[in-house]
Protein backbone atom coordinates (compact mmCIF):
# COMPACT_ATOMS: atom_id res chain seq x y z
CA UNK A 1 8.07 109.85 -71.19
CA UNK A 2 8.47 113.33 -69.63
CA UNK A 3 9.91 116.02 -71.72
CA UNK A 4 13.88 116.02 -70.81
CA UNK A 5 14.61 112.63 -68.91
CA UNK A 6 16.95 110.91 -71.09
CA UNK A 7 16.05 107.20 -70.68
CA UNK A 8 20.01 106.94 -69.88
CA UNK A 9 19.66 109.07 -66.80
CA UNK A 10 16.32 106.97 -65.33
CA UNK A 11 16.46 103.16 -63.55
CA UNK A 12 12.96 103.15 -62.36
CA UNK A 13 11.28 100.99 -64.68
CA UNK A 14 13.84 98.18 -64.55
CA UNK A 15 13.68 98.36 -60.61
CA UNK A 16 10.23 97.91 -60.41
CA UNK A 17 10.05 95.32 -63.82
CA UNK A 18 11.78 93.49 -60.60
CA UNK A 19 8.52 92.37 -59.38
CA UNK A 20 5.73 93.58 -62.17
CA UNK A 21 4.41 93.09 -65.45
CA UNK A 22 2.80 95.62 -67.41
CA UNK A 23 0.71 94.78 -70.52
CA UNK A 24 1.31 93.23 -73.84
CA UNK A 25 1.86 95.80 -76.90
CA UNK A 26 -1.65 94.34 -78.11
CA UNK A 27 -3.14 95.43 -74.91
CA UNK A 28 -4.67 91.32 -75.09
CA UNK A 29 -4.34 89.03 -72.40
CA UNK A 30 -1.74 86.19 -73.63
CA UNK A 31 -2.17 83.01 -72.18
CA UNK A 32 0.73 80.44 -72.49
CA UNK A 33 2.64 77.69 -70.38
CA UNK A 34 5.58 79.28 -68.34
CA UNK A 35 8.86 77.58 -69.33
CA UNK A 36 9.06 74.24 -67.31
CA UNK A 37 12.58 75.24 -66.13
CA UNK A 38 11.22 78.94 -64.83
CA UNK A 39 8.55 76.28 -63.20
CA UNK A 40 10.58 74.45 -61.47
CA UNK A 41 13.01 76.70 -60.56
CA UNK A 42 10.06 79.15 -58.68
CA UNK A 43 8.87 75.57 -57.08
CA UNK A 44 12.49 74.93 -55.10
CA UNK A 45 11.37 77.06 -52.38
CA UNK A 46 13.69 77.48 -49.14
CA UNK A 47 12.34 75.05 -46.05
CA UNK A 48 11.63 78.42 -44.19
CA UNK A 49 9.37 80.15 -47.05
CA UNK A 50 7.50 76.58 -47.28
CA UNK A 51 7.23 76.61 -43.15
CA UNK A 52 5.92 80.16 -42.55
CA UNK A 53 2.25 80.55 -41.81
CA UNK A 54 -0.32 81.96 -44.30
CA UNK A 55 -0.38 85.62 -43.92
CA UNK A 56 -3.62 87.59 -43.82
CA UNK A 57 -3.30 91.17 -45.76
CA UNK A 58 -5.92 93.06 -44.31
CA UNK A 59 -5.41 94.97 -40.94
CA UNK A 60 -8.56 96.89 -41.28
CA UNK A 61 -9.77 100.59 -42.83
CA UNK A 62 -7.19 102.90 -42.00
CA UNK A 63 -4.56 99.87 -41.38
CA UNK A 64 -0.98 99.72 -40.93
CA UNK A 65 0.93 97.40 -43.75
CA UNK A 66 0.96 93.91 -42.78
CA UNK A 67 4.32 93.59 -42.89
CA UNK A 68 7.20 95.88 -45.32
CA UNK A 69 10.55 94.99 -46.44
CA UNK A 70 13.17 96.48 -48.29
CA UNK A 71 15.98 95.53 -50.72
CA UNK A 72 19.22 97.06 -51.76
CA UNK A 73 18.48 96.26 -55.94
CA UNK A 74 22.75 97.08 -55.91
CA UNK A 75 23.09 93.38 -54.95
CA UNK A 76 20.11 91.79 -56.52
CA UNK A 77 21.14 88.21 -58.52
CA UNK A 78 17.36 86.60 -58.55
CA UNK A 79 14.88 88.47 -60.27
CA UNK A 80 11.90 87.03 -59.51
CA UNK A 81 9.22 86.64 -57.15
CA UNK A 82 6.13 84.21 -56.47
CA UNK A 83 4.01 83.31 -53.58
CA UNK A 84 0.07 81.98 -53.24
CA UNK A 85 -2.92 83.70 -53.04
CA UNK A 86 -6.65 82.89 -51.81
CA UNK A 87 -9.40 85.45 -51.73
CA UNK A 88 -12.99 85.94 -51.87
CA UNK A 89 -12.63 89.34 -52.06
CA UNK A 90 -12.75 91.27 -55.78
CA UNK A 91 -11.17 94.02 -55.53
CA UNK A 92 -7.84 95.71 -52.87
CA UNK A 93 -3.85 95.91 -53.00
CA UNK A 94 -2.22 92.53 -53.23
CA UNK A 95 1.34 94.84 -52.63
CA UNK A 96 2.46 98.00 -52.95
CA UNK A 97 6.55 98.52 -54.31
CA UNK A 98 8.71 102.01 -55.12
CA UNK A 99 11.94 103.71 -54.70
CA UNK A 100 10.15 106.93 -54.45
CA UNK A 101 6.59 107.37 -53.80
CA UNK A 102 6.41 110.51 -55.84
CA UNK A 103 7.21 109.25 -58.97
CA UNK A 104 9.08 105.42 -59.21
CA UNK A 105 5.71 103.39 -57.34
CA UNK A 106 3.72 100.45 -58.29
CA UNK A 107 0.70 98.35 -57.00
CA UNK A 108 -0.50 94.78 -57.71
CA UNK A 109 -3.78 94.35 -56.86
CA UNK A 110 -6.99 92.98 -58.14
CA UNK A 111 -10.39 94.44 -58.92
CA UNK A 112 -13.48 92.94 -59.93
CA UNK A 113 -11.90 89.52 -58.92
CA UNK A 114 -8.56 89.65 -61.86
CA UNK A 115 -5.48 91.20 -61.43
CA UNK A 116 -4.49 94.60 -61.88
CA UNK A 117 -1.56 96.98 -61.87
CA UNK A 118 -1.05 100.21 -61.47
CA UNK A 119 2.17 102.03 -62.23
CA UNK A 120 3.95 105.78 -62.22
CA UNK A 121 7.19 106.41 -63.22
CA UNK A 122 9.20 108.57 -65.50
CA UNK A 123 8.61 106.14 -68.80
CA UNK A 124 5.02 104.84 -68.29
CA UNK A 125 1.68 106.21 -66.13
CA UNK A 126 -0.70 103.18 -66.76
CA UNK A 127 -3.15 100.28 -65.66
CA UNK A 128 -3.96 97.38 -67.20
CA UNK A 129 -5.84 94.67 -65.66
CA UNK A 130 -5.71 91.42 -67.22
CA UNK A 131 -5.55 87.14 -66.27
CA UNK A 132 -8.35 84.98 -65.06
CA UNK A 133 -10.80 85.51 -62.04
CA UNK A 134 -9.10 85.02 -58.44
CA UNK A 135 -11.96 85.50 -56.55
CA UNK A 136 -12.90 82.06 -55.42
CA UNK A 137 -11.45 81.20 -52.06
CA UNK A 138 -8.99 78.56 -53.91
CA UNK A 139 -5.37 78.76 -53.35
CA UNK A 140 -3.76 80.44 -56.60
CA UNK A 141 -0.42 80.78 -57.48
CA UNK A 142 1.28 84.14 -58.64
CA UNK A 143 4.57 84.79 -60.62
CA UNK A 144 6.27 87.68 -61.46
CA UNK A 145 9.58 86.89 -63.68
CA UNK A 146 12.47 89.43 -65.61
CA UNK A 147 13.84 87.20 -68.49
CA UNK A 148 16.12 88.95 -70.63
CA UNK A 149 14.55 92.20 -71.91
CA UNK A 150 11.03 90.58 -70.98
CA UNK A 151 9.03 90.09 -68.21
CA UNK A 152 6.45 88.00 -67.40
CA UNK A 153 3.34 87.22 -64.83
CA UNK A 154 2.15 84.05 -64.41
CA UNK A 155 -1.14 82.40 -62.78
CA UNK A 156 -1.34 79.07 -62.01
CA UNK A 157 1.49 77.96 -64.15
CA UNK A 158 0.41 79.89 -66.79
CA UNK A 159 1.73 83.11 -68.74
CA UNK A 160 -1.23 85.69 -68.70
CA UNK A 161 1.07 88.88 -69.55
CA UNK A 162 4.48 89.58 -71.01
CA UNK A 163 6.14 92.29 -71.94
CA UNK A 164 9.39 92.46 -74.45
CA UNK A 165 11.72 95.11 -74.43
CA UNK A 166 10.93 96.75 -71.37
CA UNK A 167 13.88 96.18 -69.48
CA UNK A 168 17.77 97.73 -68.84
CA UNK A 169 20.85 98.32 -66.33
CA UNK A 170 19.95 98.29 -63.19
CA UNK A 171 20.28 102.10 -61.19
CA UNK A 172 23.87 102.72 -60.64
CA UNK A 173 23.00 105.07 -57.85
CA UNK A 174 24.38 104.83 -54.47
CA UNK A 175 22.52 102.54 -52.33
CA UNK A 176 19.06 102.21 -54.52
CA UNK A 177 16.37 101.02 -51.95
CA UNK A 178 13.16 99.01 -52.92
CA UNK A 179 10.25 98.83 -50.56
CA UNK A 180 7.84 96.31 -50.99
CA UNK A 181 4.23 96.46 -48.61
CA UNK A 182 1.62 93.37 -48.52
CA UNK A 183 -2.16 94.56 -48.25
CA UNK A 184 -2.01 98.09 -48.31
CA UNK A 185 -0.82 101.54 -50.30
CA UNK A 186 2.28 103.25 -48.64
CA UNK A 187 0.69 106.74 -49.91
CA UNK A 188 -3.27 107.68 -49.85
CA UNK A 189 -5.37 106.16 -52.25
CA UNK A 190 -6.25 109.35 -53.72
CA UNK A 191 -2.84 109.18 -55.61
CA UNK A 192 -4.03 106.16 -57.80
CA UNK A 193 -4.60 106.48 -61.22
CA UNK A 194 -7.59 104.76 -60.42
CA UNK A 195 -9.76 105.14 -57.45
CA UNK A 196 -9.32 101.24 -55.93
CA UNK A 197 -10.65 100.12 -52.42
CA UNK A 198 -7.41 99.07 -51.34
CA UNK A 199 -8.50 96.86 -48.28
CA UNK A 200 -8.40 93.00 -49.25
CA UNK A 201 -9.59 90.37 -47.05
CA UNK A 202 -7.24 87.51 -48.32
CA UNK A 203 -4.12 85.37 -47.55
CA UNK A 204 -1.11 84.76 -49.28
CA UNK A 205 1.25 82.00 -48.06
CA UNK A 206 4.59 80.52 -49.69
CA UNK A 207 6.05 83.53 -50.76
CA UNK A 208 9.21 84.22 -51.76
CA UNK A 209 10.55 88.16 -52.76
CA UNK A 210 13.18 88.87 -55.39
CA UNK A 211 16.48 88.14 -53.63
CA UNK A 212 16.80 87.54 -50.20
CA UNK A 213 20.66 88.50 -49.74
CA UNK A 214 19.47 91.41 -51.08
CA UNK A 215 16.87 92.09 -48.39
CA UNK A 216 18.06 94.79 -46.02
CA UNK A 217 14.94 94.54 -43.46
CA UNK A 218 11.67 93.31 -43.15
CA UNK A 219 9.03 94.04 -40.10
CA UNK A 220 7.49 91.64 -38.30
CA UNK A 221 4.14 90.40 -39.46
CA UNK A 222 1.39 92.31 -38.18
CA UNK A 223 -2.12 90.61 -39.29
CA UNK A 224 -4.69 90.75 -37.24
CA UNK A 225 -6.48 87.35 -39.00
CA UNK A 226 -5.50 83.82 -39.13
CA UNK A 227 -5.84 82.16 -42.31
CA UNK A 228 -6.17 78.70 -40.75
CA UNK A 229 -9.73 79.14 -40.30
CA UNK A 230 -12.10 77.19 -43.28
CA UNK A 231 -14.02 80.21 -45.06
CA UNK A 232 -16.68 80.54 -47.20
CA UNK A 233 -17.91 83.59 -49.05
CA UNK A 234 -19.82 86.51 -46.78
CA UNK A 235 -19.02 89.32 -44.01
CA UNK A 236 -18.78 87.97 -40.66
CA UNK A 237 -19.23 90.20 -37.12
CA UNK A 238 -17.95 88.48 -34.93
CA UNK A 239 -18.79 89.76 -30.91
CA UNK A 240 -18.64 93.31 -30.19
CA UNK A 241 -18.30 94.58 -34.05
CA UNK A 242 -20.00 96.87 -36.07
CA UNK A 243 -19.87 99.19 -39.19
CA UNK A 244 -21.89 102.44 -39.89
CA UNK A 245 -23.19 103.83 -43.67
CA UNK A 246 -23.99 107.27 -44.05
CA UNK A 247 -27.29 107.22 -45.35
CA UNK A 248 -26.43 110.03 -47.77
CA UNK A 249 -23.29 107.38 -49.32
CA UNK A 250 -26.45 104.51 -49.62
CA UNK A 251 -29.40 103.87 -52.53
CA UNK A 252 -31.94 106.48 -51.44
CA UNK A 253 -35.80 106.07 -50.90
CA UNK A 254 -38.30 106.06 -53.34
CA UNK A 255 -40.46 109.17 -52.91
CA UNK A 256 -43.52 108.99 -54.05
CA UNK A 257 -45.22 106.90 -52.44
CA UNK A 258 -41.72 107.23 -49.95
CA UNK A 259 -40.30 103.60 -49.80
CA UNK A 260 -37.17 101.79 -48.56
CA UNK A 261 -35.94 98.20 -48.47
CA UNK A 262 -33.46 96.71 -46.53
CA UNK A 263 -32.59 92.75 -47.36
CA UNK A 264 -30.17 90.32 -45.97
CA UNK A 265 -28.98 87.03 -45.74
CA UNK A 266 -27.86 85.12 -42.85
CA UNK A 267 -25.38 82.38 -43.25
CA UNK A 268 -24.71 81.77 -39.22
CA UNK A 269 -25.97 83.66 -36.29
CA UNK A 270 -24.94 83.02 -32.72
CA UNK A 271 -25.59 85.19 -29.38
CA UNK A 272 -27.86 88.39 -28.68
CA UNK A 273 -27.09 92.09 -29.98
CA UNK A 274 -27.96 93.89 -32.69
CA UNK A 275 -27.98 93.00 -36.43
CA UNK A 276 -28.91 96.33 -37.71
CA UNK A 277 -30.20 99.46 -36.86
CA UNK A 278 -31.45 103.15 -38.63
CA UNK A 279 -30.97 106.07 -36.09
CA UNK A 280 -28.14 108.84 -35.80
CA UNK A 281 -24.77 109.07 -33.57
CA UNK A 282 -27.40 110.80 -30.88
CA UNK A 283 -29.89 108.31 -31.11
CA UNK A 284 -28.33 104.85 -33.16
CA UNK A 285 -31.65 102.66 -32.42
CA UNK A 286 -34.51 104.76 -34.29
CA UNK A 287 -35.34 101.53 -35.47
CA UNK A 288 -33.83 98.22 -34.72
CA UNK A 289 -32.93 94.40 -35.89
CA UNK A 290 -31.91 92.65 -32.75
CA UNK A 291 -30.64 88.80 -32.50
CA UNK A 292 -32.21 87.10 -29.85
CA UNK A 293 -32.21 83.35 -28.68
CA UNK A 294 -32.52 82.65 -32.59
CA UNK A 295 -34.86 85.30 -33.19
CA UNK A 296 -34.93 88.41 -34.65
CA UNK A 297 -36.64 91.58 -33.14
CA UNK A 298 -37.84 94.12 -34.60
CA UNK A 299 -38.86 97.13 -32.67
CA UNK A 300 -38.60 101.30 -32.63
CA UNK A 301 -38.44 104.27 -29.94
CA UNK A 302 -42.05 104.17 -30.25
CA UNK A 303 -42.75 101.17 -28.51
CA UNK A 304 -42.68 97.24 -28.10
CA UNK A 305 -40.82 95.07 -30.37
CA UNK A 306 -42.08 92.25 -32.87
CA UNK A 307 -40.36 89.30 -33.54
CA UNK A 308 -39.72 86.21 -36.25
CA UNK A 309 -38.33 82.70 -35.42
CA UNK A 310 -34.58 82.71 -37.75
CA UNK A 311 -34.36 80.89 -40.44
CA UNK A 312 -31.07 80.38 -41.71
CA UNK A 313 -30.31 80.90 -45.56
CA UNK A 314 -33.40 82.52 -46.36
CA UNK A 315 -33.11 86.44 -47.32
CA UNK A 316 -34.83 88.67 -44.19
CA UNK A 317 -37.08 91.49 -45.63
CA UNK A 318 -37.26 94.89 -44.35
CA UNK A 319 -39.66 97.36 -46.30
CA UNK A 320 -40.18 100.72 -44.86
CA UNK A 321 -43.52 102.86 -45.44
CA UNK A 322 -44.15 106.20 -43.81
CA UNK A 323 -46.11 104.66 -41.57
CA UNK A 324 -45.43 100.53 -41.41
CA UNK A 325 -42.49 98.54 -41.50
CA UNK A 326 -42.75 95.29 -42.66
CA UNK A 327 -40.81 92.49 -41.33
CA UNK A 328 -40.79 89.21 -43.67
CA UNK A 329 -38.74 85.51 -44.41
CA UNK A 330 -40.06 83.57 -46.87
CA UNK A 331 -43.97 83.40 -46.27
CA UNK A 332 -44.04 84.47 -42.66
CA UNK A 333 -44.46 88.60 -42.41
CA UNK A 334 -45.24 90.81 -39.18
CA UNK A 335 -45.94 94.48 -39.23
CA UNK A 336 -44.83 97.14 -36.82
CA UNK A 337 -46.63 100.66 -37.16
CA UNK A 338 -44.88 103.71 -37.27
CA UNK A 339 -45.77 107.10 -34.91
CA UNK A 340 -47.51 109.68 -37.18
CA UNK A 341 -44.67 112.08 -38.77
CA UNK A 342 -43.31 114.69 -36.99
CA UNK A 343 -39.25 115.60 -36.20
CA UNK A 344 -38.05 112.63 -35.04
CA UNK A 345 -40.15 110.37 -37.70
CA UNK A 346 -37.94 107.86 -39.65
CA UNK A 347 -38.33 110.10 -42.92
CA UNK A 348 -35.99 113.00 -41.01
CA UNK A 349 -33.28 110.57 -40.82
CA UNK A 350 -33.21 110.87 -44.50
CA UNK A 351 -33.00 114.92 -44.53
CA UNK A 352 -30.42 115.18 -42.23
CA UNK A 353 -26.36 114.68 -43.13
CA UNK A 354 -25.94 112.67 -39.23
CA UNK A 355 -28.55 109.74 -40.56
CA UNK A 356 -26.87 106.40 -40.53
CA UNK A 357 -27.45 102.51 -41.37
CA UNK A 358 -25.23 100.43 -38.35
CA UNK A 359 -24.76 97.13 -38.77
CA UNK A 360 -23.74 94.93 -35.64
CA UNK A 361 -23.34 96.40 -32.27
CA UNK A 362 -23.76 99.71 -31.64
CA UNK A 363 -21.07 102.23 -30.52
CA UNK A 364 -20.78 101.12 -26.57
CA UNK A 365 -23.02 97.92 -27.00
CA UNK A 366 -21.82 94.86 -24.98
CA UNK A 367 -23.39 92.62 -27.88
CA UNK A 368 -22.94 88.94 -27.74
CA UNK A 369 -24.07 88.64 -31.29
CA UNK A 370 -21.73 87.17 -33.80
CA UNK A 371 -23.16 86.32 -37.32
CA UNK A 372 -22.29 86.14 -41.24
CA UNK A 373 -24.48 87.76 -43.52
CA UNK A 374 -24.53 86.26 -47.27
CA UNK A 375 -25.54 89.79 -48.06
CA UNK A 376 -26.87 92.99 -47.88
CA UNK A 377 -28.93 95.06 -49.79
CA UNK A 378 -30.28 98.32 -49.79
CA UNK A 379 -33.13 99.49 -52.12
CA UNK A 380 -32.31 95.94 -54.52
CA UNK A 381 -28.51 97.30 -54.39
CA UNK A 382 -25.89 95.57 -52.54
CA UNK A 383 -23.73 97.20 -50.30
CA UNK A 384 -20.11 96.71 -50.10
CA UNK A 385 -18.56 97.24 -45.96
CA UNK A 386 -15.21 98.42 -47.25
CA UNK A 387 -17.31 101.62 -48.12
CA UNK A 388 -18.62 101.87 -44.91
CA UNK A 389 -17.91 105.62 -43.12
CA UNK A 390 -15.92 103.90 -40.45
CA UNK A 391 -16.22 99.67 -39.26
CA UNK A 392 -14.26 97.81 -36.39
CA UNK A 393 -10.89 96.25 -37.56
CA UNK A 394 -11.89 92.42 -36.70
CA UNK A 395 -14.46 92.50 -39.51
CA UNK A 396 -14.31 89.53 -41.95
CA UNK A 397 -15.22 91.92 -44.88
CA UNK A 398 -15.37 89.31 -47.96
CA UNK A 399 -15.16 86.03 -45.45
CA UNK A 400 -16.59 83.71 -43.13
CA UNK A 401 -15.70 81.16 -40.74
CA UNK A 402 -17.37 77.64 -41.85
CA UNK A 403 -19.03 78.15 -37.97
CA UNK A 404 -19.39 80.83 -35.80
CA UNK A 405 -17.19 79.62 -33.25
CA UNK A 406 -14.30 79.54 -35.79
CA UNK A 407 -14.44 83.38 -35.88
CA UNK A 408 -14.14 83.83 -32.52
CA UNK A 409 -10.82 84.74 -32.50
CA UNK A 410 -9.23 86.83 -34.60
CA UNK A 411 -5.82 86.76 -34.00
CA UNK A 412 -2.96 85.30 -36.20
């Protein structure tokens, strides 16, 4: 509590216990049945929160919420909320809630695959993560509950925090307004109390906010993704798509003898274009990884190209010498030579601050190429595209289509 803020004069906390749970006094994870009647009663959903598609919460790096609403907490009778979640992705914002974004905010999210909250007001600065693994592309179900002076989440029907004593009157101020924001921080991420990635390739579907007499507005969905689509665990490109690493934000080469390794795993590959590629914005094709007719091509500025027949599943091997790279899947391996060192060798790339991994097509490539990679590696570390320097928007960043034609199109 800050120094001369009478709890009497502050309605923060019970505002935001609206929707969130902080920990238990033990700090412990507590894992009980919810009361069948707090069940059942979460269950009797309206016809038109059962009806509405699945929403997708990620718009993309730099992405506008995918939808906000807001609630005068004045009139609030129901105090709970719930909906469903499915994911593959560990860690990024579930939703974002304040009445001031200075100092009464809140954010449900998850990282490393259980949930997490993070919380600023004038009583309690915190986060606690706690609950099982959500993580696995099944449908889970979240609930967030004020009973009393308690409040409770829930996970599949089961309590995983509560909290006693924690609540009070509601704000008697004029008009108190709560925002609420699905997939994404209303304030930079720099403001966390811990750094969080909060992009989160997921979908959340049957869910149903705190009051809805109380709900003032609400903005029309927004997601770029449908959730329809059959996924499995990956990052799919779909046409035209690509993300860029700085190679100073990546594993760096081994030096002596000077060494690199690039591996990854394809899942489904249709089309021609690029896969990958080690260059800089002035020249983004030093050295390349191209699709072709089920192929992939590897070739430099320094000449003709070299090529193995795709094989899907199996992890594709690229291991960089000063003056060889080697190209290998499984027990097949061909080698393309390198031009003697010199300024534009592949080791400068490495010395300069504009040297850059892409992945996919390249800035103002027409590439046909669409394809899931299982993963990605660099130097036996893998690499995560939500870190990327910059990415296209239609990027499946933890997901992919059960086929490539599934992915096609992107729009909800």
């Amino acid at each position: 509590m800050e120094s001369g803020d009478p709890p009497a004069t502050w309605h923060g906390l019970p505002l935001l216990l609206l929707l969130l749970l902080p920990p238990s006094h033990e700090g412990r994870t507590v894992r009980h049945t919810l009361p069948r009647q707090v069940q059942e009663q979460d269950r009797a959903l309206s016809p038109r929160t059962q009806d509405r598609p699945a929403l997708h919460l990620s718009n993309g790096p730099g992405q506008e919420p995918v939808t906000i609403m807001t609630f005068n907490l004045t009139k609030i009778i129901k105090t709970s909320s719930s909906f469903e979640f499915r994911t593959w992705d560990p860690e990024g914002v579930i939703f974002y809630g304040d009445t001031n974004p200075e100092d009464d905010w809140f954010v449900l999210g998850l990282r490393d695959g259980r949930p997490e909250i993070q919380l600023h007001n004038h009583w309690a600065q915190l986060t606690v993560g706690a609950g099982p693994r959500l993580d696995d592309g099944r449908w889970h179900q979240m609930e967030v509950k004020i009973l009393g002076d308690s409040v409770m989440l829930g996970v599949d029907g089961e309590e995983v925090l509560h909290l006693r004593q924690v609540s009070g009157p509601l704000a008697s101020k004029p008009q108190p307004i709560m925002r609420i924001a699905l997939g994404v921080l209303l304030f930079p991420a720099s403001k966390l109390r811990l750094p969080l990635v909060p992009t989160l390739d997921g979908c959340l579907h049957r869910d149903d906010w705190l009051d809805q007499q109380a709900q003032t507005s609400a903005s029309v969905p927004t997601s770029l993704r449908s959730c329809a689509v059959e996924s499995q665990p990956g990052i799919f490109f779909p046409p035209g798509t690509g993300a860029e690493f700085s190679l100073q934000d990546i594993p760096r080469p081994h030096e002596e003898p000077w060494a690199f390794s690039l591996d990854l795993r394809l899942q489904l590959a249709a089309g021609s274009g690029h896969l990958l590629a080690l260059g800089s914005p002035e020249n983004p094709s030093w050295l390349s990884l191209q699709l072709q007719d089920q192929k992939v091509v590897l070739s430099s500025v320094s000449g003709p190209g070299l090529g193995l027949p795709l094989v899907l599943g199996i992890t594709l091997q690229l291991k960089l010498t000063v003056s060889r790279v080697v190209l290998s899947q499984g027990t097949k391996k061909e080698i393309l030579a390198l031009p003697p060192m010199g300024p534009g060798s592949l080791l400068n790339l490495w010395a300069q601050t504009q040297g850059r991994l892409f992945l996919g097509a390249l800035p103002g490539e027409a590439s046909s190429a669409s394809f899931c990679l299982d993963g990605l590696w660099a130097q036996g570390q893998r690499l995560d595209v939500d870190r990327a320097l910059s990415r296209s928007q239609d990027i499946w960043a933890h997901s992919c289509p059960q086929s490539p034609g599934n992915g096609t199109d992107t729009t909800h």
